[in-house]
Protein backbone atom coordinates (compact mmCIF):
# COMPACT_ATOMS: atom_id res chain seq x y z
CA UNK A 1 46.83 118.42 3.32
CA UNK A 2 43.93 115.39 2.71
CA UNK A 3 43.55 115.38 -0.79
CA UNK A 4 42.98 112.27 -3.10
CA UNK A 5 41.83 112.48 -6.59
CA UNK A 6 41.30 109.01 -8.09
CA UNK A 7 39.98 107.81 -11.62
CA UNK A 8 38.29 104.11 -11.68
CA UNK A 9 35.55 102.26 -12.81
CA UNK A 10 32.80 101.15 -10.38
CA UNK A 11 32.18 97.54 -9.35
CA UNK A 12 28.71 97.48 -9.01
CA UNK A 13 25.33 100.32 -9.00
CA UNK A 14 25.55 102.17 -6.15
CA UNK A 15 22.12 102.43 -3.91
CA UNK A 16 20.99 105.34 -1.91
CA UNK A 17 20.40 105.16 1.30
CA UNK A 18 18.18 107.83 3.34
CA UNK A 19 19.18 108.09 6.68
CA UNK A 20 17.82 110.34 9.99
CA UNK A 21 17.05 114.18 9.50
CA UNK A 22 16.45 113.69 5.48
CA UNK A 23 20.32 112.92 4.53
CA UNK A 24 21.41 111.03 2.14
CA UNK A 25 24.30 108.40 1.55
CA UNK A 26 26.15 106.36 -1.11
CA UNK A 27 29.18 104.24 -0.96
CA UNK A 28 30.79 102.33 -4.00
CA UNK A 29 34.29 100.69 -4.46
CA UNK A 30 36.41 101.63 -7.63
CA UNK A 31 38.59 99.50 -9.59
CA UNK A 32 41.27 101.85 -10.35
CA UNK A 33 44.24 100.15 -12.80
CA UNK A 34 47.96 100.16 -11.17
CA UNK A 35 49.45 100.83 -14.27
CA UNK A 36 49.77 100.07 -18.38
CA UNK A 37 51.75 96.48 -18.08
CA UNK A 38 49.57 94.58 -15.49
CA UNK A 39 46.26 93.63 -15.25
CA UNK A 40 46.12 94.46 -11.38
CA UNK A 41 43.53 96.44 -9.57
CA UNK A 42 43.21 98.37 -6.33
CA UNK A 43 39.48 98.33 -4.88
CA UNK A 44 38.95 101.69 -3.28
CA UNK A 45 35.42 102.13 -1.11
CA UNK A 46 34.35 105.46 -1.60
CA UNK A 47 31.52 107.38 0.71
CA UNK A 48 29.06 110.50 -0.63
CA UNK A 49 26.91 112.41 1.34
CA UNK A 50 23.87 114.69 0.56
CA UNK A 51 22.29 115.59 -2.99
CA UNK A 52 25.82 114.62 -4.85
CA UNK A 53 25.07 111.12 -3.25
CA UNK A 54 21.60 111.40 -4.46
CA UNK A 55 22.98 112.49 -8.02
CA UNK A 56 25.24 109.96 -8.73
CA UNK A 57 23.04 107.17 -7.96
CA UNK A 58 20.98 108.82 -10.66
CA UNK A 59 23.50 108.78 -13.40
CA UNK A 60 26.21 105.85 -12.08
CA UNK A 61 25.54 102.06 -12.62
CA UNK A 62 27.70 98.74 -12.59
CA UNK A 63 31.22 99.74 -14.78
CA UNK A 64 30.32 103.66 -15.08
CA UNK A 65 34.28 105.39 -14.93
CA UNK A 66 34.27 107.95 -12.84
CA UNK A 67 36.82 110.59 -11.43
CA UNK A 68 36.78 111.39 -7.67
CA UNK A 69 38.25 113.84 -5.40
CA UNK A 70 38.06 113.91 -1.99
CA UNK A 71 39.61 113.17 1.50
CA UNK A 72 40.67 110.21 3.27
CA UNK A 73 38.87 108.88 6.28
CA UNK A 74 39.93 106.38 8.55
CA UNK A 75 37.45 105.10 10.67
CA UNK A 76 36.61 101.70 13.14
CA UNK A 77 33.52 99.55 14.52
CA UNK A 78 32.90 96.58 16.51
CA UNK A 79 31.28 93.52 14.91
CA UNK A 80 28.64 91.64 16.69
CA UNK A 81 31.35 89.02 17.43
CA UNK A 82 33.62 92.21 19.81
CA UNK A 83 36.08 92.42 16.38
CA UNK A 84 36.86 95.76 15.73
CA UNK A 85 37.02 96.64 12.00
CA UNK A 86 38.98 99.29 10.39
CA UNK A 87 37.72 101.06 7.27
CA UNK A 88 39.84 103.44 5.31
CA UNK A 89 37.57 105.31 2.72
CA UNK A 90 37.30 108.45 0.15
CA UNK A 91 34.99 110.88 1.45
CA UNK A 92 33.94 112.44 -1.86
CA UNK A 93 33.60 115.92 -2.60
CA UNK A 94 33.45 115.88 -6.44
CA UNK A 95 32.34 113.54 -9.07
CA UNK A 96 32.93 113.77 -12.47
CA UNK A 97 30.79 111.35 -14.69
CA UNK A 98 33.05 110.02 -17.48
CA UNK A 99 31.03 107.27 -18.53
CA UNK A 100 27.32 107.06 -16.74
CA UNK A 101 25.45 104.38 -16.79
CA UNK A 102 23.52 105.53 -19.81
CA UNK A 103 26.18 105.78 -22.11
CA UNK A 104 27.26 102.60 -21.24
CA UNK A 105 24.24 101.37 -21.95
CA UNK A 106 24.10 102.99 -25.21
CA UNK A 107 27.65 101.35 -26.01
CA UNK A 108 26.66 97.52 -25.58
CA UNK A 109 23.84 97.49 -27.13
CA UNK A 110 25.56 99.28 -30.57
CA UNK A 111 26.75 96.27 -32.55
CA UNK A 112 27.17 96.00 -36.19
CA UNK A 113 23.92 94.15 -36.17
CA UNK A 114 22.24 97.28 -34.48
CA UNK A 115 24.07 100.27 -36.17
CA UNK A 116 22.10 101.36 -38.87
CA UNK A 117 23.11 101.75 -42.40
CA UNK A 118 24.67 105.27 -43.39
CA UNK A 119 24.62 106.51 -46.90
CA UNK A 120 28.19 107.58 -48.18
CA UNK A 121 28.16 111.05 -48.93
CA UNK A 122 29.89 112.94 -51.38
CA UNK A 123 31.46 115.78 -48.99
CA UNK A 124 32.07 118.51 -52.05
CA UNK A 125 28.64 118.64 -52.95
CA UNK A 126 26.80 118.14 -49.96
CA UNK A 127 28.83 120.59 -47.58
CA UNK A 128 29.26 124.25 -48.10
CA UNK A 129 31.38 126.82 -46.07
CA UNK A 130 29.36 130.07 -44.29
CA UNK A 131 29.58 133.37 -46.05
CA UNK A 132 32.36 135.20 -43.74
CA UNK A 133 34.87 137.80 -44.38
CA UNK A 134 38.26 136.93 -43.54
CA UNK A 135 38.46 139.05 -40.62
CA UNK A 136 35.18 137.22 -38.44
CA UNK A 137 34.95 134.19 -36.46
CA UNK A 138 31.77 132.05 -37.30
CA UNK A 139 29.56 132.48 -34.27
């Protein structure tokens, strides 16, 4: 069994990139937290292929917290110097957008100086209850 399922935030936008025969590729490192007491990180690089790649360059930016699950890949090349590299990477299968890029967005620029001003309202004179016999569920 190859099966990693991570939660992190990403370190920077991820790009597309279109490569031969119309496919499609993204990589990205998460920060994902060790734990409650420390401020420590681990830096994961994480690969997508196809229209999921396409998808989350679309909704993902700079600090968007994602969940991944996928499998690990292990994988080498030689530099131009004859080093051989070794790369150990998520391949991901599923994304799950827990804070896009957007939203983000949407949460730095809401300051006080921003927000607007809400009127207080009295709740037992501006809200009423539906009409339902005890029996029925509102629909």
């Amino acid at each position: 069994m190859n099966t990693v399922s991570i939660i992190g935030r990403m370190t920077k936008a991820p790009q597309l990139k279109h490569l031969s025969e119309g496919r499609m590729q993204t990589s990205f490192v998460l920060a994902v937290n060790k734990g409650y007491k420390t401020d420590d990180a681990d830096f994961v690089l994480c690969t997508i292929w196809g229209k999921l790649a396409e998808t989350t360059v679309k909704y993902c930016g700079k600090a968007s917290l994602v969940g991944i699950s996928g499998r690990l890949n292990t994988r080498s090349y030689e530099k131009g110097d004859g080093t051989r590299v070794f790369v150990t990477e998520v391949v991901v299968e599923d994304i799950r957008f827990l804070v896009t890029k957007k939203r983000n967005e949407e949460e730095q620029n809401n300051t006080p100086t921003n927000a607007a001003h809400v009127q207080p309202r009295d709740e037992e004179t501006d809200f009423e209850f539906p009409a339902t016999q005890s029996n029925q569920l509102p629909v």
